[in-house]
C-alpha atoms as a PDB file:
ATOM      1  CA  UNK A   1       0.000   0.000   0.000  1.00  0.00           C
ATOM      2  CA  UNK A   2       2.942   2.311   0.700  1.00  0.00           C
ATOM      3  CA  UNK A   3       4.699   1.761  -2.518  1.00  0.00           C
ATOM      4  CA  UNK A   4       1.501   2.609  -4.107  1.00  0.00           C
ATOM      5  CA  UNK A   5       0.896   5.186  -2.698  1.00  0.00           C
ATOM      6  CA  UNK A   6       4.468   6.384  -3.105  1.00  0.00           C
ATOM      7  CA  UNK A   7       3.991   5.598  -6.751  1.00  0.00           C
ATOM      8  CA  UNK A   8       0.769   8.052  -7.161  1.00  0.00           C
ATOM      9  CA  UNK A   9       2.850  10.816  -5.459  1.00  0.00           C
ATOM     10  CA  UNK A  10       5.677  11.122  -7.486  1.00  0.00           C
ATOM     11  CA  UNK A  11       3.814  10.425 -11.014  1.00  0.00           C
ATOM     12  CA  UNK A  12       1.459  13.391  -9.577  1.00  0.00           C
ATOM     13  CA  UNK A  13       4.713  15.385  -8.625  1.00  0.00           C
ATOM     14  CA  UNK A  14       6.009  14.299 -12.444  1.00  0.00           C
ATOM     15  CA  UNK A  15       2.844  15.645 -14.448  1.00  0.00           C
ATOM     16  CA  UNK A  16       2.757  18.791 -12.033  1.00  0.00           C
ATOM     17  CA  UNK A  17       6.863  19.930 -11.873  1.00  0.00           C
ATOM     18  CA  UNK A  18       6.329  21.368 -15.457  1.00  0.00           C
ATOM     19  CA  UNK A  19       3.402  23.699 -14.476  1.00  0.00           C
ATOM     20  CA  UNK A  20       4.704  24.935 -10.856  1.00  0.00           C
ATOM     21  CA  UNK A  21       6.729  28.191 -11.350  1.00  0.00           C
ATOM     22  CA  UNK A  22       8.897  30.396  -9.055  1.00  0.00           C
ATOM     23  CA  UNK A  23       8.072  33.565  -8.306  1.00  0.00           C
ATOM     24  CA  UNK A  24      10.792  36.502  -7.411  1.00  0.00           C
ATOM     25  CA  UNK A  25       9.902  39.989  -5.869  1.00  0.00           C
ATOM     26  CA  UNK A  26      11.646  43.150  -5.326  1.00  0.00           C
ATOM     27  CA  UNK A  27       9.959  46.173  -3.597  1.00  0.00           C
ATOM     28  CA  UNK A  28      10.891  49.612  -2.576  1.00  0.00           C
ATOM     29  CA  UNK A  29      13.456  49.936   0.250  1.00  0.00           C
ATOM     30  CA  UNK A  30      12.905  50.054   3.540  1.00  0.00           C
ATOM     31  CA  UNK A  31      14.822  49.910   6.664  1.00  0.00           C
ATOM     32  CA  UNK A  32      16.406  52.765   8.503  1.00  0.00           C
ATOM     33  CA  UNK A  33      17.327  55.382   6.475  1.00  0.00           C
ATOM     34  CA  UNK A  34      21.180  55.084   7.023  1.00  0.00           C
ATOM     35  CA  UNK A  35      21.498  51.397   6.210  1.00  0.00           C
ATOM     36  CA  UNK A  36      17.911  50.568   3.799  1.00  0.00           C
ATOM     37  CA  UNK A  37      17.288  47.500   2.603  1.00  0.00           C
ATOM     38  CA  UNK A  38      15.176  46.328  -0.622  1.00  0.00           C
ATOM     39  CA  UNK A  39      12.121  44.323   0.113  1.00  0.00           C
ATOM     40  CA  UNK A  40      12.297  40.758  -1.541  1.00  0.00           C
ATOM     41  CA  UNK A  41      10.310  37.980  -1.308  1.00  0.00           C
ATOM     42  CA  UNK A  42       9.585  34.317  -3.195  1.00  0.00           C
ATOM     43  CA  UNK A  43       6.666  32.131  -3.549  1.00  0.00           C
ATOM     44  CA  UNK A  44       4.879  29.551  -6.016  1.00  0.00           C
ATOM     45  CA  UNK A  45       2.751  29.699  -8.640  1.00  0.00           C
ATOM     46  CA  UNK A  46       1.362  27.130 -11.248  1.00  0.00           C
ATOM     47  CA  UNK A  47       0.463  28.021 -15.355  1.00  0.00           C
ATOM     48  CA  UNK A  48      -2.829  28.606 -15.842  1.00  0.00           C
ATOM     49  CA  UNK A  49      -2.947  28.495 -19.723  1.00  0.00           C
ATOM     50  CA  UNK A  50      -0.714  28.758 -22.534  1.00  0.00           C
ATOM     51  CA  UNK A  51      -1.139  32.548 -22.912  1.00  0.00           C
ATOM     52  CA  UNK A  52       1.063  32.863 -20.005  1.00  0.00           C
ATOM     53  CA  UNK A  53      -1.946  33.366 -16.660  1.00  0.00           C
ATOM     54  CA  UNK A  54       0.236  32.462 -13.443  1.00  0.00           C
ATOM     55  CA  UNK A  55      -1.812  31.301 -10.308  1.00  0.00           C
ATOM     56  CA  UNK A  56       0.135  32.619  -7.279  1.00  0.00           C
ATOM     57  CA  UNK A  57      -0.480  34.204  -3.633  1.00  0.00           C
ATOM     58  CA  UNK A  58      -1.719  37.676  -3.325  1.00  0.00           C
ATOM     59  CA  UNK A  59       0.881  38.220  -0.340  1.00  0.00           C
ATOM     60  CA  UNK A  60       3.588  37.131  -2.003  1.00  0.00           C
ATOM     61  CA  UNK A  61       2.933  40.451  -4.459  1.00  0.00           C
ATOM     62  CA  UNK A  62       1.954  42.780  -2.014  1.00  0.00           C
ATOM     63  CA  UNK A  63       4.701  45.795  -2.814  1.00  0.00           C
ATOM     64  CA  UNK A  64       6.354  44.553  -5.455  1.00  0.00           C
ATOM     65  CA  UNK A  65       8.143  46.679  -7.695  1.00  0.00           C
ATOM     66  CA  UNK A  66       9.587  43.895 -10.152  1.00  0.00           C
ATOM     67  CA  UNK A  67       7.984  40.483 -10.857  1.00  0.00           C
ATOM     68  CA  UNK A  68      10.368  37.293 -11.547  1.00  0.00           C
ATOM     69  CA  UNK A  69       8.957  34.105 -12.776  1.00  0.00           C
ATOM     70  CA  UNK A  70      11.025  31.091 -12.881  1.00  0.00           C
ATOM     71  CA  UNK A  71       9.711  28.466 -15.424  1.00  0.00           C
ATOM     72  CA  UNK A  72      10.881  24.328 -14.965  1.00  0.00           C
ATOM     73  CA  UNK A  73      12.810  24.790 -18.523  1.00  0.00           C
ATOM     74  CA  UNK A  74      14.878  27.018 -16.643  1.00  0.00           C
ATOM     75  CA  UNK A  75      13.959  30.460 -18.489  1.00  0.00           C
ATOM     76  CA  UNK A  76      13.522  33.566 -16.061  1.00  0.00           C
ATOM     77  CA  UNK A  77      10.838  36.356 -16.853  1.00  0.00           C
ATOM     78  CA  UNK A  78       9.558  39.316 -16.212  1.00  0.00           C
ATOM     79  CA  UNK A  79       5.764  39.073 -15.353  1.00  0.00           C
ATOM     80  CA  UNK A  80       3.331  41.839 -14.705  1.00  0.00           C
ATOM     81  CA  UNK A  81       0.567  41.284 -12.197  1.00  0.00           C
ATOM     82  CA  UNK A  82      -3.006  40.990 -13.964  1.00  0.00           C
ATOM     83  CA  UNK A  83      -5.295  41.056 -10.815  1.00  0.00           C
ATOM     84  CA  UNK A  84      -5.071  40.333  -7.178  1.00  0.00           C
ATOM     85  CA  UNK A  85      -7.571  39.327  -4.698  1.00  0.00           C
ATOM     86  CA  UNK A  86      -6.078  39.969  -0.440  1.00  0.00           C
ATOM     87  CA  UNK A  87      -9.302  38.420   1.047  1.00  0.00           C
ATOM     88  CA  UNK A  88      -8.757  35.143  -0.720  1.00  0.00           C
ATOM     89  CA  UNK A  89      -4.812  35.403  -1.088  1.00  0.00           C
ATOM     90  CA  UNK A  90      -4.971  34.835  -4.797  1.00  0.00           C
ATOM     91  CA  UNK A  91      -3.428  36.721  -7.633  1.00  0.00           C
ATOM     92  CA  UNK A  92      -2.642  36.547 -11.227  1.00  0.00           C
ATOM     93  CA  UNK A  93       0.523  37.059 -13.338  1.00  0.00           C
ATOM     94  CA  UNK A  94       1.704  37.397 -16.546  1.00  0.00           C
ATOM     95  CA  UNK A  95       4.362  36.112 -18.513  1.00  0.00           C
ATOM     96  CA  UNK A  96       5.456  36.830 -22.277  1.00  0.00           C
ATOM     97  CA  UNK A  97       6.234  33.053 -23.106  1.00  0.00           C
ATOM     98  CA  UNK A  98       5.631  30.647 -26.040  1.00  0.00           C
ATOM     99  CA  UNK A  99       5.274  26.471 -24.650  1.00  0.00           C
ATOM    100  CA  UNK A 100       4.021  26.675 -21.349  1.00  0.00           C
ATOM    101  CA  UNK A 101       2.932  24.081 -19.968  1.00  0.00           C
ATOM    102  CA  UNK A 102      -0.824  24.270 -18.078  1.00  0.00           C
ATOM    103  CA  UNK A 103      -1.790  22.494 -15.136  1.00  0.00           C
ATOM    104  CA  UNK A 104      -4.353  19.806 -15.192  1.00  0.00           C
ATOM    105  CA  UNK A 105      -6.753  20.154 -13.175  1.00  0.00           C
ATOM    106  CA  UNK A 106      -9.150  17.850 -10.896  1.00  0.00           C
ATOM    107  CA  UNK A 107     -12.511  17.808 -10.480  1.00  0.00           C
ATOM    108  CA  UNK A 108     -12.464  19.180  -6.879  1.00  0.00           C
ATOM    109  CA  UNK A 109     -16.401  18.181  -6.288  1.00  0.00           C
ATOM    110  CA  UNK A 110     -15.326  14.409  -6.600  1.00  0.00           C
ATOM    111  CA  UNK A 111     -13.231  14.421  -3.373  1.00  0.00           C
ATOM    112  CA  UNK A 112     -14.293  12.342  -0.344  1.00  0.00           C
ATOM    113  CA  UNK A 113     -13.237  13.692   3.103  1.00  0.00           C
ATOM    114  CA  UNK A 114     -10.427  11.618   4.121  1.00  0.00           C
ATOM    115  CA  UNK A 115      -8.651  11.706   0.722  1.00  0.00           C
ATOM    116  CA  UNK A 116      -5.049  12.697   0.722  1.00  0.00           C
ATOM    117  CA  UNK A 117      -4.108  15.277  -1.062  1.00  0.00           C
ATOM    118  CA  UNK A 118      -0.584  16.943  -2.264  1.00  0.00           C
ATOM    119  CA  UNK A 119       0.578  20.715  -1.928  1.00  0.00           C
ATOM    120  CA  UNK A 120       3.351  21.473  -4.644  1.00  0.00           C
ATOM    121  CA  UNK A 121       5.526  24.767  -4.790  1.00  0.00           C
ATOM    122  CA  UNK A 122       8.824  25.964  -6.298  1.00  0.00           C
ATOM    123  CA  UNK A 123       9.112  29.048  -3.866  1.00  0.00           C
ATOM    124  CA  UNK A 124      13.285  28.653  -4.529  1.00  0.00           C
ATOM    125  CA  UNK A 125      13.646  27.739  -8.390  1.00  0.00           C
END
């Protein structure tokens, strides 16, 4: 039962990896004014379509100045931030990028309580 189970994580970790994105930030400085500091942050995000729609966390944009997406094929971009959402911590990006790969996604009302399910991220490329 293990090894199955095993088995369904990592094909599920397979078909995901080229979908799940890292996301860069840089905001303005801050810090005291002698010694200030940029603002940086990183998080996750997954490819929504092939027009280049990121899925990330609204807090993990909050401030930023300049958007960094790191794509599994190992190309870094610029994106520009489409829409954000703070009550639900959700956001959209955008990327200039030919073959991207989407997500797949479930069918979220066919869950049973009790199912295990699997968080993936790329917060660090």
């Amino acid at each position: 039962m293990i090894a199955d189970l095993e088995a369904a994580y990592t094909k599920a970790v397979e078909r995901a990896g080229a979908s799940t994105v890292s996301i860069s930030v840089a905001g303005a400085f801050r810090g005291p004014a002698f010694r200030p500091c940029p603002r940086r942050g990183l998080g996750s995000g997954v490819v929504l379509d092939g027009s280049g729609h990121i899925l990330t966390n609204a807090h993990t944009l909050a401030g930023a100045e300049r958007i960094l997406v790191g794509l599994s094929d190992g190309r870094v971009l610029g994106g520009a931030v489409l829409g954000a959402d703070e009550d639900t911590d959700v956001a959209v990006v955008r990327v200039d990028a030919d073959h991207l790969e989407p997500a797949a996604f479930g069918d979220s009302d066919a869950l049973k309580v009790g199912q295990p399910v699997l968080a993936i991220g790329n917060p660090l490329g």
